[in-house]
N, C-alpha and C. Protein backbone atom coordinates (compact mmCIF):
# COMPACT_ATOMS: atom_id res chain seq x y z
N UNK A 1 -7.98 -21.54 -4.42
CA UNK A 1 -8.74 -20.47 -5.04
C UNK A 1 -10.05 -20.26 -4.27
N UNK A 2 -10.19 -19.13 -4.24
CA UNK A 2 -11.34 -18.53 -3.31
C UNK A 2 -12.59 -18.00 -4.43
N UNK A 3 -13.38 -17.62 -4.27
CA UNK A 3 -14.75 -16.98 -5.41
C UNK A 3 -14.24 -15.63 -4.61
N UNK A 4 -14.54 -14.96 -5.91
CA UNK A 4 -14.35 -13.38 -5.58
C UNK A 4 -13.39 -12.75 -5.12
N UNK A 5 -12.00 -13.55 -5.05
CA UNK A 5 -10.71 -12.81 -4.43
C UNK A 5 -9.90 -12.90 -5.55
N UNK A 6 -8.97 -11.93 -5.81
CA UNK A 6 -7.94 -12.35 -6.57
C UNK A 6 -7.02 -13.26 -6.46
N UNK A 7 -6.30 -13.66 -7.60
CA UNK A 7 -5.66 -14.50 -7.02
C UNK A 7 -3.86 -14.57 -6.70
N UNK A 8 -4.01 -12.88 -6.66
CA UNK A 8 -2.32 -12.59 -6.16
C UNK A 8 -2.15 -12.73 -4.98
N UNK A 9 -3.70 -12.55 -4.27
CA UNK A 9 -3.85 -12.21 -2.95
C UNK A 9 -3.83 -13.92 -2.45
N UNK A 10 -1.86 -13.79 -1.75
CA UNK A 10 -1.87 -15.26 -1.22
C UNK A 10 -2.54 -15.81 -0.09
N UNK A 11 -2.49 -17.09 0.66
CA UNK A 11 -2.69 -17.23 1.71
C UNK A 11 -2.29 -16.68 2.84
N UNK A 12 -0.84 -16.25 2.96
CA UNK A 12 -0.10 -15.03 3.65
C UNK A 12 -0.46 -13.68 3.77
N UNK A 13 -0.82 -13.34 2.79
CA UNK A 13 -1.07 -11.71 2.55
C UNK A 13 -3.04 -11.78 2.48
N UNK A 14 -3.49 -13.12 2.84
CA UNK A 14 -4.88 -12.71 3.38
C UNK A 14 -4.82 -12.92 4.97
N UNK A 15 -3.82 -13.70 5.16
CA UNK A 15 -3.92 -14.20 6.47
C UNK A 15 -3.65 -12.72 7.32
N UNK A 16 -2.47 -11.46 6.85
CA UNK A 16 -1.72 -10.67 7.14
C UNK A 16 -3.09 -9.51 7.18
N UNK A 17 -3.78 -9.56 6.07
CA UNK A 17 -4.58 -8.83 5.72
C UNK A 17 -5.83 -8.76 7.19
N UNK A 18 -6.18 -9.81 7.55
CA UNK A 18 -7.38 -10.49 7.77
C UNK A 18 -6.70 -10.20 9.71
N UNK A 19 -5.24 -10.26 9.93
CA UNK A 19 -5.13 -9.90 11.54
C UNK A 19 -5.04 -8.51 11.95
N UNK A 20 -4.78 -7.79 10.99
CA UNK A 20 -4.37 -5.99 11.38
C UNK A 20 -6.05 -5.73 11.29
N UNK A 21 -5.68 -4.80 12.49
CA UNK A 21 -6.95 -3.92 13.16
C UNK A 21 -7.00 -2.62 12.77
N UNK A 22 -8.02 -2.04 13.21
CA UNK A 22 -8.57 -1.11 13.01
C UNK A 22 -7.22 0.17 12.93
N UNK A 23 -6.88 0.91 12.04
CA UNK A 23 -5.60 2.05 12.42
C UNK A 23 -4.30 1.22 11.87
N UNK A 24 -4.38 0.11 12.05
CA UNK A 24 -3.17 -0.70 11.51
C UNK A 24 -2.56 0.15 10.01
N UNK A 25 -1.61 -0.13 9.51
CA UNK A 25 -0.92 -0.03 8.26
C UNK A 25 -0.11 -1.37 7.63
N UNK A 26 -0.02 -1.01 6.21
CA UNK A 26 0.53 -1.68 5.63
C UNK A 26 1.49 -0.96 4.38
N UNK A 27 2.46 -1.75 3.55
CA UNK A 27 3.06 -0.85 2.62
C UNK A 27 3.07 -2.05 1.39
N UNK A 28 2.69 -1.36 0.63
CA UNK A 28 2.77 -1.73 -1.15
C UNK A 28 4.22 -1.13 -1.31
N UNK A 29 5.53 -1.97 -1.38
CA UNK A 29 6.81 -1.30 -1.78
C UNK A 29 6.93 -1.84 -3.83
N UNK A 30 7.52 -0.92 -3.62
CA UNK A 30 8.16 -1.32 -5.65
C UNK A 30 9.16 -2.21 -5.18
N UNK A 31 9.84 -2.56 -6.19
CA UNK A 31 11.43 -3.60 -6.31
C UNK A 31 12.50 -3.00 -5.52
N UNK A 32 12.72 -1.95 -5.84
CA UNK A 32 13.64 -1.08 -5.06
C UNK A 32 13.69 -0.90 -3.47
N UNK A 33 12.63 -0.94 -3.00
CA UNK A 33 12.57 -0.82 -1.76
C UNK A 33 13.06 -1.58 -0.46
N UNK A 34 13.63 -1.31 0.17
CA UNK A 34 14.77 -2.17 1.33
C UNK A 34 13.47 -2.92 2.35
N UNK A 35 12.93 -3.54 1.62
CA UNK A 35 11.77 -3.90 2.20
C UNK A 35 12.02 -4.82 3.53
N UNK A 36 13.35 -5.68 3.16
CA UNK A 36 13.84 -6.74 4.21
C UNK A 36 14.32 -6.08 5.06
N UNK A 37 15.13 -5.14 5.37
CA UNK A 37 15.36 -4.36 6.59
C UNK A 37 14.44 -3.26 7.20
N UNK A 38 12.71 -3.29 6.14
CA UNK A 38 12.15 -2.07 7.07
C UNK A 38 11.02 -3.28 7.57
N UNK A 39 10.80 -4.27 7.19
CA UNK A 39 9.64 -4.89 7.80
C UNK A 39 9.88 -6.17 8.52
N UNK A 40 8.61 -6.08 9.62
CA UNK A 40 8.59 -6.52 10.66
C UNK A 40 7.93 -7.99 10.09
N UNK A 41 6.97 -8.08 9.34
CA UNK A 41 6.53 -8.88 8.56
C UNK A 41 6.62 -8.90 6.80
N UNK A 42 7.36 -9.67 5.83
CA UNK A 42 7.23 -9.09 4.37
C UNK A 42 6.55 -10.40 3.62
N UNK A 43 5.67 -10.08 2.52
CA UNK A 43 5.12 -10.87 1.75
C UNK A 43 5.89 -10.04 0.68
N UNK A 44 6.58 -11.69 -0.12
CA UNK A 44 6.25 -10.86 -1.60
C UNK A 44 5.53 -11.44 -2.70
N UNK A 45 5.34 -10.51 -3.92
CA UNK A 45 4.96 -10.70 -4.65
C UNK A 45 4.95 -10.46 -6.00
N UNK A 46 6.19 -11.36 -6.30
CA UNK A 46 7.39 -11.36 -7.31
C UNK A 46 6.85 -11.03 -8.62
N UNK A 47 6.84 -10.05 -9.60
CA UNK A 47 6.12 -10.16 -10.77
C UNK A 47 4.76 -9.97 -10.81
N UNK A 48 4.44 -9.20 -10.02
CA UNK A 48 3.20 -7.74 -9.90
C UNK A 48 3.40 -6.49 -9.67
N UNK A 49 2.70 -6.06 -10.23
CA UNK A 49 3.09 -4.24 -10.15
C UNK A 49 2.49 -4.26 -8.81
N UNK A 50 3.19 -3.04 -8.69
CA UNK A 50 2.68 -2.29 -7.08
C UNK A 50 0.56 -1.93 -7.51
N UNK A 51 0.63 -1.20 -8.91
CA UNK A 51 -0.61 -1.28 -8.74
C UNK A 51 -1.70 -2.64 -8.97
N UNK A 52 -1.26 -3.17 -9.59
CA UNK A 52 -1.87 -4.78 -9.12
C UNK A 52 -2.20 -5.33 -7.63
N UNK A 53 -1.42 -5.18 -7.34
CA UNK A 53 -1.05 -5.08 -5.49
C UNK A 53 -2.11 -4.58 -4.87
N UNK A 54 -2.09 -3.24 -5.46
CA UNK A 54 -2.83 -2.62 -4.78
C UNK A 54 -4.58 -2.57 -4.67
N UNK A 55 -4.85 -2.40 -6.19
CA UNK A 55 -5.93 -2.67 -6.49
C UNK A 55 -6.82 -4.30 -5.57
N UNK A 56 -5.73 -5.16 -5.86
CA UNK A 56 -6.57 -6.68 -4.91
C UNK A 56 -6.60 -6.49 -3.58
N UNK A 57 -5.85 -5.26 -2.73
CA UNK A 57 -5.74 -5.21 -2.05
C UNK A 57 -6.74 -4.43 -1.04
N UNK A 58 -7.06 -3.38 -1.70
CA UNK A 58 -8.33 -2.20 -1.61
C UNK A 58 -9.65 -3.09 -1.77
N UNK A 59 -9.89 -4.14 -2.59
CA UNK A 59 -10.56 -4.43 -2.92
C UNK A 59 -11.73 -5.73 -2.11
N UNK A 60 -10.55 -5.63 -0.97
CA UNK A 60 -10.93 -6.51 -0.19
C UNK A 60 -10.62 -5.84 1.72
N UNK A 61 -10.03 -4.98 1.78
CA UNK A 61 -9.54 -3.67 2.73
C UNK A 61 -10.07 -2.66 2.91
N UNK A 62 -11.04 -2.34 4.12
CA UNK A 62 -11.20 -1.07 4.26
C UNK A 62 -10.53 0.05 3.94
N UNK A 63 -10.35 1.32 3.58
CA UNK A 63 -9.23 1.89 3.67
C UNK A 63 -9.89 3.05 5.16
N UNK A 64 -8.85 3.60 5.89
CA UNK A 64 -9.45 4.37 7.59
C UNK A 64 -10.02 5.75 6.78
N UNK A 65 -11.47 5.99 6.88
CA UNK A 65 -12.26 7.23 7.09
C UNK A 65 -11.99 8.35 7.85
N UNK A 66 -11.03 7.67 9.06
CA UNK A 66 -11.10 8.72 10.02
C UNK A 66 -9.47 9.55 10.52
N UNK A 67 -8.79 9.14 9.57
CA UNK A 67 -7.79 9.89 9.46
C UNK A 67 -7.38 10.42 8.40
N UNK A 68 -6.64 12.01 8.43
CA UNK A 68 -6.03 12.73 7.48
C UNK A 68 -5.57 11.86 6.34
N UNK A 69 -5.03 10.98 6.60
CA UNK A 69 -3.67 10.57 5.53
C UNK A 69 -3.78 8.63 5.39
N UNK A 70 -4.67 8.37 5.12
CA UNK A 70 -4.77 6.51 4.77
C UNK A 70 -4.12 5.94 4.25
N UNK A 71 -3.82 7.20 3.21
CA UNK A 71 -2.81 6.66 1.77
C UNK A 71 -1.57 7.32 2.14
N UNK A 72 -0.58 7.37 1.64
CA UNK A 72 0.83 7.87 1.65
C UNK A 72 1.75 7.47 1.14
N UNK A 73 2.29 8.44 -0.22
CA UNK A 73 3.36 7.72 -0.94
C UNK A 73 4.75 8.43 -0.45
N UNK A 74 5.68 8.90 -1.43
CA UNK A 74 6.82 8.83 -1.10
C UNK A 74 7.10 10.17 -1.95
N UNK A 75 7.66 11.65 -1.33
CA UNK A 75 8.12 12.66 -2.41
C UNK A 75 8.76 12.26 -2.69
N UNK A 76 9.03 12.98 -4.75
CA UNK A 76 10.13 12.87 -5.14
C UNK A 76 11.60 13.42 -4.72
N UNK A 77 12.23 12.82 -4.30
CA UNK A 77 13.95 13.70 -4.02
C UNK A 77 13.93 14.50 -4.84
N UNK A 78 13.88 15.88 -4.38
CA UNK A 78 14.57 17.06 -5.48
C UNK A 78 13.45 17.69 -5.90
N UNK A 79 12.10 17.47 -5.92
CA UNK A 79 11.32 17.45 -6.47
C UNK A 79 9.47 17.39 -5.38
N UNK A 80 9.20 17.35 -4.37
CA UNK A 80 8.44 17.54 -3.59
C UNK A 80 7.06 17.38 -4.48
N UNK A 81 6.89 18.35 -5.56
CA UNK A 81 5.36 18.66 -5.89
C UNK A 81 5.67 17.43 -7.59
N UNK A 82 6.41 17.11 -7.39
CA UNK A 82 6.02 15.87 -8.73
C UNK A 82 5.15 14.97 -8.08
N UNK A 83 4.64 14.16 -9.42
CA UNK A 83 3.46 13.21 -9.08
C UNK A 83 3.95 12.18 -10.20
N UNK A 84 4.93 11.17 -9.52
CA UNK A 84 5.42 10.32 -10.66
C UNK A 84 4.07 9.20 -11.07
N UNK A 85 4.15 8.71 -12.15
CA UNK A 85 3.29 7.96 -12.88
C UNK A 85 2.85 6.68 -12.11
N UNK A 86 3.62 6.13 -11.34
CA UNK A 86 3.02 5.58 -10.17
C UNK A 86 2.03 5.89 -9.20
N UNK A 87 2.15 6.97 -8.68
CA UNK A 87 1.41 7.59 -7.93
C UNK A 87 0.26 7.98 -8.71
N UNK A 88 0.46 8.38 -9.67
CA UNK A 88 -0.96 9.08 -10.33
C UNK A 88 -1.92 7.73 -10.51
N UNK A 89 -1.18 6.37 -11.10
CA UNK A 89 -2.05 5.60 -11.06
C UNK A 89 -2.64 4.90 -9.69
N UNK A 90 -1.74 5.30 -8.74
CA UNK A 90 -2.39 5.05 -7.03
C UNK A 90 -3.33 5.68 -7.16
N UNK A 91 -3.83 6.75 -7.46
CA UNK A 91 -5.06 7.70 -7.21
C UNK A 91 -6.24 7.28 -7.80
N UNK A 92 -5.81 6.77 -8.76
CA UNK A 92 -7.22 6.52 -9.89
C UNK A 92 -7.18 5.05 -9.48
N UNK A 93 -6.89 4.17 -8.32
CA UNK A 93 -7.15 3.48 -8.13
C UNK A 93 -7.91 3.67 -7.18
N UNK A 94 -6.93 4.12 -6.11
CA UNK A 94 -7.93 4.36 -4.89
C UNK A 94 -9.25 5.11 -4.85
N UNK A 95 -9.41 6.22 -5.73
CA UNK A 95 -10.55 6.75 -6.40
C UNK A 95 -11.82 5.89 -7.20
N UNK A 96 -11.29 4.32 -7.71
CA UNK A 96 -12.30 3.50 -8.19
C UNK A 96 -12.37 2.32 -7.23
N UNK A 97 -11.61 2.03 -6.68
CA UNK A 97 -11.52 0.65 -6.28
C UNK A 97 -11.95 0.79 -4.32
N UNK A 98 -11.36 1.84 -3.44
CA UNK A 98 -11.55 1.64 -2.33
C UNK A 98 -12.89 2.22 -2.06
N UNK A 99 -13.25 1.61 -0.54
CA UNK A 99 -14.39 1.52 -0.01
C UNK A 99 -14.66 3.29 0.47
N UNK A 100 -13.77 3.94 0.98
CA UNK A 100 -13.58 5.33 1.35
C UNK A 100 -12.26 5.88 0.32
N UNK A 101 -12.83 6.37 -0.79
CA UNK A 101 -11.48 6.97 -1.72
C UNK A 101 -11.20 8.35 -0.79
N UNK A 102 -9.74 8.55 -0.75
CA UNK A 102 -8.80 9.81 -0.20
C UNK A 102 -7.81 10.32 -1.56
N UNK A 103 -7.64 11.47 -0.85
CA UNK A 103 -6.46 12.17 -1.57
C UNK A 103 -5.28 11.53 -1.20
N UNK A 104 -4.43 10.95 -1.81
CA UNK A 104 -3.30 10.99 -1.55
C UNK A 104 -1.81 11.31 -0.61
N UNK A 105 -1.73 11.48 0.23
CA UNK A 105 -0.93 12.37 0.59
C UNK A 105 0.28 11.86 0.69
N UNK A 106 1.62 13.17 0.64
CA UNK A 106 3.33 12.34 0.13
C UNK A 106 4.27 12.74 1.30
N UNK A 107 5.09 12.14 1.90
CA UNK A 107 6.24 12.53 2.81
C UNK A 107 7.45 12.20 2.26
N UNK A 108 8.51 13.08 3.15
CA UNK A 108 9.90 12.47 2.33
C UNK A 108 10.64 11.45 2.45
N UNK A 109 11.20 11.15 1.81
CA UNK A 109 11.69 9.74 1.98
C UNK A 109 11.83 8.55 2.49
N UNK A 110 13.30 10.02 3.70
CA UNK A 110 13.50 8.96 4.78
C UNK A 110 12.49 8.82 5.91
N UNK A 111 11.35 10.22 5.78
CA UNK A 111 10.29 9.62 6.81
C UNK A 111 9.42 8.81 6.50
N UNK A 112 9.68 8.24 4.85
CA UNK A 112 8.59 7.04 4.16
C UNK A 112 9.27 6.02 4.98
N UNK A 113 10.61 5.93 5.29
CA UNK A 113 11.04 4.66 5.31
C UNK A 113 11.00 4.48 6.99
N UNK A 114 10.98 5.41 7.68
CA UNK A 114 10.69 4.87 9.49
C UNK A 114 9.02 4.72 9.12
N UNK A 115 8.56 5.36 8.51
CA UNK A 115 6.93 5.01 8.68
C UNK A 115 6.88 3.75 8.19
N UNK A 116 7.48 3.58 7.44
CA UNK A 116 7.13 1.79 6.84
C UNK A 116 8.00 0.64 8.06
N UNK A 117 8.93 1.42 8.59
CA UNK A 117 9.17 -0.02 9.54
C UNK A 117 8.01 0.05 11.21
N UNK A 118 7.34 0.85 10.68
CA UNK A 118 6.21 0.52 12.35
C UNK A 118 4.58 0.32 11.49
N UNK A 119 4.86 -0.04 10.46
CA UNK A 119 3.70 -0.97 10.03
C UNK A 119 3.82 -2.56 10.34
N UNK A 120 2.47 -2.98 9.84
CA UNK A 120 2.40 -4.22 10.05
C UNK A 120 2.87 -5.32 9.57
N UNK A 121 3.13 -4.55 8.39
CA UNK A 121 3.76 -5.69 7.24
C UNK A 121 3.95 -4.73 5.84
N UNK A 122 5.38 -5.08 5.16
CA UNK A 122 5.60 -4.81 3.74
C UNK A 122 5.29 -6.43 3.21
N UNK A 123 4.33 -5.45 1.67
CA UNK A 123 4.20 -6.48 0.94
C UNK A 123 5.83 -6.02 -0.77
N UNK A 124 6.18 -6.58 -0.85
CA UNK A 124 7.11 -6.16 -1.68
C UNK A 124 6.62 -6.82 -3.67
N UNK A 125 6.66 -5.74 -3.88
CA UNK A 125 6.03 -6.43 -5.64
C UNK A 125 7.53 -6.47 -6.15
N UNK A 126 7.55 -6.62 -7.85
CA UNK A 126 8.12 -6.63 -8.66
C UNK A 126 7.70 -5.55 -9.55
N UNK A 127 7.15 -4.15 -9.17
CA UNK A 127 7.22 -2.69 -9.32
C UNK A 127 8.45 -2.33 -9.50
N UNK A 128 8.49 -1.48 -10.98
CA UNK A 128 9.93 -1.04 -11.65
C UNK A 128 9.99 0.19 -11.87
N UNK A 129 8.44 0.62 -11.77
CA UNK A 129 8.44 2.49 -11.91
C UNK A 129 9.04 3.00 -10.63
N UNK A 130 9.95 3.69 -10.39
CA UNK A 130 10.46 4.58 -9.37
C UNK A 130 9.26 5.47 -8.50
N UNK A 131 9.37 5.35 -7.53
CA UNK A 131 8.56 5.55 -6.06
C UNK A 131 6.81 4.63 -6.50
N UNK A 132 7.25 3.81 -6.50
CA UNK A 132 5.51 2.69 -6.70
C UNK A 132 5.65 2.52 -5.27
N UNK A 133 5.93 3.09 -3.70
CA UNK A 133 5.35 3.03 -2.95
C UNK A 133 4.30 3.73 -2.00
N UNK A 134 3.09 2.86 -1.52
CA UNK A 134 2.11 3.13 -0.85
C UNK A 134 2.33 2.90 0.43
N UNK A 135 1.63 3.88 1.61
CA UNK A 135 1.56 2.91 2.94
C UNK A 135 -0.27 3.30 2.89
N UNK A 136 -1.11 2.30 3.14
CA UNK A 136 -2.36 2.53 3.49
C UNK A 136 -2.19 1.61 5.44
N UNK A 137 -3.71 2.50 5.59
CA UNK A 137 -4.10 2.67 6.86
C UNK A 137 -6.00 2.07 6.71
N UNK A 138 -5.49 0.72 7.63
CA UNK A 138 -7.10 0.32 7.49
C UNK A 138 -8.02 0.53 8.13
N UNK A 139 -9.32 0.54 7.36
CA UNK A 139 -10.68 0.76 7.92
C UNK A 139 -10.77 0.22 9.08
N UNK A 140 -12.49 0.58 8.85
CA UNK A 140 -13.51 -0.15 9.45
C UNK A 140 -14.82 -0.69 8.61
N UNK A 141 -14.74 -1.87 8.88
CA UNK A 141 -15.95 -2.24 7.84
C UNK A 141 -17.73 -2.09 8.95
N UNK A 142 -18.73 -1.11 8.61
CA UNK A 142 -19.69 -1.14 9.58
C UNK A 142 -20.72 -2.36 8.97
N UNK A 143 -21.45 -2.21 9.89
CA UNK A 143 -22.10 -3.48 10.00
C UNK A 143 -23.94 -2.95 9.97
């Protein structure tokens, strides 16, 4: 146990956290997500919501200032301009919790799923709401 970190946030997923650079990515997947065949590196974290995840995660993570799109979830199939209940609570997280809050922004599917295998690492929760996935893009912390 660390002071001031959560404590979902394992030794793995600080260690994971703590080597990606500047522009790097990462993905918050739900349960559903083929996480073992899109990542290059996977932490999981069996029996946390994606927004749990996320929140310890922001909370200790730059999120990148300097690009369009930091955040990125997943359109709905069939459905493009929905904003499933997952996502809405991504927003009002990233809106309280990160260091640079963004809008949101959503792609389709299957381009969620090549974008998630040239990240750095999926972290995989135990997220049951349908599309609870994020890819964020990290800061810079100034000095």
């Amino acid at each position: 146990m660390l002071i001031g970190l959560d404590p979902i946030l394992s030794p793995q997923l600080l260690c994971i956290l703590r080597a990606m650079g500047h522009g790097d990515r990462i993905v918050i997947a739900d349960a559903n997500f083929p996480a073992e065949s899109c990542a290059r590196k996977l932490v999981r974290l069996d029996g946390v919501d994606a927004s749990r995840a996320l929140s310890a995660i922001l909370s200790i993570m730059p999120l990148d200032s300097y690009v369009d799109d930091p955040a990125i979830t997943m359109q709905v199939v069939g459905d493009p301009e929905a904003v499933p209940e997952a996502v809405q609570d991504f927003q009002r997280i990233v809106n309280e919790v990160a260091d640079a809050p963004a809008q949101i922004t959503t792609i389709e599917r299957f381009s969620f799923y090549e974008a998630a295998k040239s990240t750095f690492a999926i972290v995989q929760t135990g997220e049951r709401r349908f599309y609870g996935n994020i890819i964020l893009t990290k800061g810079v912390i100034s000095v």
